[in-house]
C-alpha atoms as a PDB file:
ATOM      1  CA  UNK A   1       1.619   5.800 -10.209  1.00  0.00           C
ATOM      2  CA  UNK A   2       3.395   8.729 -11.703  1.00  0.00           C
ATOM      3  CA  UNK A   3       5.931   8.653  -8.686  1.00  0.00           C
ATOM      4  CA  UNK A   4       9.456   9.162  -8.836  1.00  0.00           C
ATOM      5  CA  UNK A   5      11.698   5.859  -7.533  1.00  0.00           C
ATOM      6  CA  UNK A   6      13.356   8.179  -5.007  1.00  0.00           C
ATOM      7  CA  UNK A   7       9.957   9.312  -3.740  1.00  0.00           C
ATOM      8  CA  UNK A   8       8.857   5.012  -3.611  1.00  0.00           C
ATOM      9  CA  UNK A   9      11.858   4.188  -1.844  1.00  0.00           C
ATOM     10  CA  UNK A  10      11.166   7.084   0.591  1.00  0.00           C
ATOM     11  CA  UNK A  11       8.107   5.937   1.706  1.00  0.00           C
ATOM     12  CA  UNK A  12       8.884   2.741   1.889  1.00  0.00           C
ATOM     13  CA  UNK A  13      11.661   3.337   4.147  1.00  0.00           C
ATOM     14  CA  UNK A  14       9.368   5.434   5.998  1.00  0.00           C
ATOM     15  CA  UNK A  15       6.854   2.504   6.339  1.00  0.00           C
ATOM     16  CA  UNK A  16       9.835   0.099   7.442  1.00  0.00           C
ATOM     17  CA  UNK A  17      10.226   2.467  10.416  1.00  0.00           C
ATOM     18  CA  UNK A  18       6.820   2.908  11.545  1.00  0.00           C
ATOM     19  CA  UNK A  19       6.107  -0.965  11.856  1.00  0.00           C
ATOM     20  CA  UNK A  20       7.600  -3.283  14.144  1.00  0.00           C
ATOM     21  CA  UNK A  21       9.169  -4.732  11.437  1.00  0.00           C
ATOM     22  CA  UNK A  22       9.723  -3.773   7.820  1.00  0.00           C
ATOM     23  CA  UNK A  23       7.414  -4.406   5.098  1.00  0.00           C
ATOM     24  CA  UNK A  24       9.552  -4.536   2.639  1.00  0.00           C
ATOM     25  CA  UNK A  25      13.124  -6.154   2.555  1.00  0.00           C
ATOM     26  CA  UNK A  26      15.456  -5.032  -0.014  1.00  0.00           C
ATOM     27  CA  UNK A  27      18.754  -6.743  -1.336  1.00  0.00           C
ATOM     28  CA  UNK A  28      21.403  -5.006  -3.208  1.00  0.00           C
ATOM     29  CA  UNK A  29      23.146  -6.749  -6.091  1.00  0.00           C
ATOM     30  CA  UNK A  30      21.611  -5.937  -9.701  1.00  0.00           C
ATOM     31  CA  UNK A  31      19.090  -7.388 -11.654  1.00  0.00           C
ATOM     32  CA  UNK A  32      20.633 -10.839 -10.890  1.00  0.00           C
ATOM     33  CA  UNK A  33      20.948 -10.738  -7.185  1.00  0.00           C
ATOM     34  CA  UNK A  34      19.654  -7.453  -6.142  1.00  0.00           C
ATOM     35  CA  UNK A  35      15.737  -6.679  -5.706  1.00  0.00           C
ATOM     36  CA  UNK A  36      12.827  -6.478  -3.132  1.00  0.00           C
ATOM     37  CA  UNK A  37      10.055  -8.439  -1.689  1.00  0.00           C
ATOM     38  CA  UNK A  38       7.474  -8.048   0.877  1.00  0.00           C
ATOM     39  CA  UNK A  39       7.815  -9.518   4.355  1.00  0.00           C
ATOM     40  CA  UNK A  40       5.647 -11.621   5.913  1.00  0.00           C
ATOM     41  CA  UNK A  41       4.270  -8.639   7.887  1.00  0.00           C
ATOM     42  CA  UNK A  42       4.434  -6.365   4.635  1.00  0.00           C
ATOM     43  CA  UNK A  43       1.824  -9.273   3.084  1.00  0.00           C
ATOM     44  CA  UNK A  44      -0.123  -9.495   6.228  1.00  0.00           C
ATOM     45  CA  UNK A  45      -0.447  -5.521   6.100  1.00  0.00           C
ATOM     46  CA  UNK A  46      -0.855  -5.032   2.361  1.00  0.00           C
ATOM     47  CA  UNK A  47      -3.589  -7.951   2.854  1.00  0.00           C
ATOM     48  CA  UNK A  48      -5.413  -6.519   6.110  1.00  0.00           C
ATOM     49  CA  UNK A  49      -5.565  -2.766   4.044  1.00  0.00           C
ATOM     50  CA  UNK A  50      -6.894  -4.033   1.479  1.00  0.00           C
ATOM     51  CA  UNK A  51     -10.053  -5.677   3.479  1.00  0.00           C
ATOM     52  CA  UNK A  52     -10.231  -2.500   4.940  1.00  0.00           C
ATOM     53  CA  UNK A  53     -10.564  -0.572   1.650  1.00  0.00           C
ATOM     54  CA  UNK A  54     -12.898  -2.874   0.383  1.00  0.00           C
ATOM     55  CA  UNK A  55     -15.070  -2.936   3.723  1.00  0.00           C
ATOM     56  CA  UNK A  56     -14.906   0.860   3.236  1.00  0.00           C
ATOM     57  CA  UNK A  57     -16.144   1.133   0.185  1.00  0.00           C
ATOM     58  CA  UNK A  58     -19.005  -1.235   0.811  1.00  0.00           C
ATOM     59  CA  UNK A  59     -19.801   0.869   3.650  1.00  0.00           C
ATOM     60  CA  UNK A  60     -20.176   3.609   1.550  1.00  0.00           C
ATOM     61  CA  UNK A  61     -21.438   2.782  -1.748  1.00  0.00           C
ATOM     62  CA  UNK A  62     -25.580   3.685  -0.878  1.00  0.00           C
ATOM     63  CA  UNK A  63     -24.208   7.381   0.283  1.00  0.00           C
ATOM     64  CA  UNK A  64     -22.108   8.069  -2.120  1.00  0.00           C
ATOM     65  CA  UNK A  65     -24.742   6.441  -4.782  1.00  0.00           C
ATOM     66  CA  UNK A  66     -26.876   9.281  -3.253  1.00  0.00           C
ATOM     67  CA  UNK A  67     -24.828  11.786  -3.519  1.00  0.00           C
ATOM     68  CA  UNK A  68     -24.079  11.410  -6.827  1.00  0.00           C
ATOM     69  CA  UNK A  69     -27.838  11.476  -7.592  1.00  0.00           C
ATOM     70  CA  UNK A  70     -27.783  15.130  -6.274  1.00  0.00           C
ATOM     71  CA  UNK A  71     -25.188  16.255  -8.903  1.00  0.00           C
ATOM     72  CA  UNK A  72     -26.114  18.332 -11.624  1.00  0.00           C
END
């Protein structure tokens, strides 16, 4: 993604605050104990963006199909 891990963490931090609950829930430890995993919300969010990115680009395609026709 050609982000930095400060810059990942910082939005994800930023996400945990915005939602009701966090997304994301982070243990410190190492690479034995330590290490993150999405929430139940985070998965119901990640899931419920994805439909709508999909839906979106369905939505979409014939426009965009004909705009692209009009490109030199």
């Amino acid at each position: 993604m050609k982000m930095s891990y400060t810059r990942a963490w910082g939005l994800v931090e930023e996400m945990n605050r915005h939602f009701a609950s966090p997304l994301v829930a982070s243990a410190k430890g190492g690479a034995e104990r330590g290490g993150a995993q999405l929430t139940d919300i985070g998965a119901e969010v990640l899931k419920r963006y994805r439909h709508m990115q999909s839906a979106s680009q369905r939505a979409a395609a014939a426009d965009l199909k004909a705009l692209l026709g009009k490109l030199r």
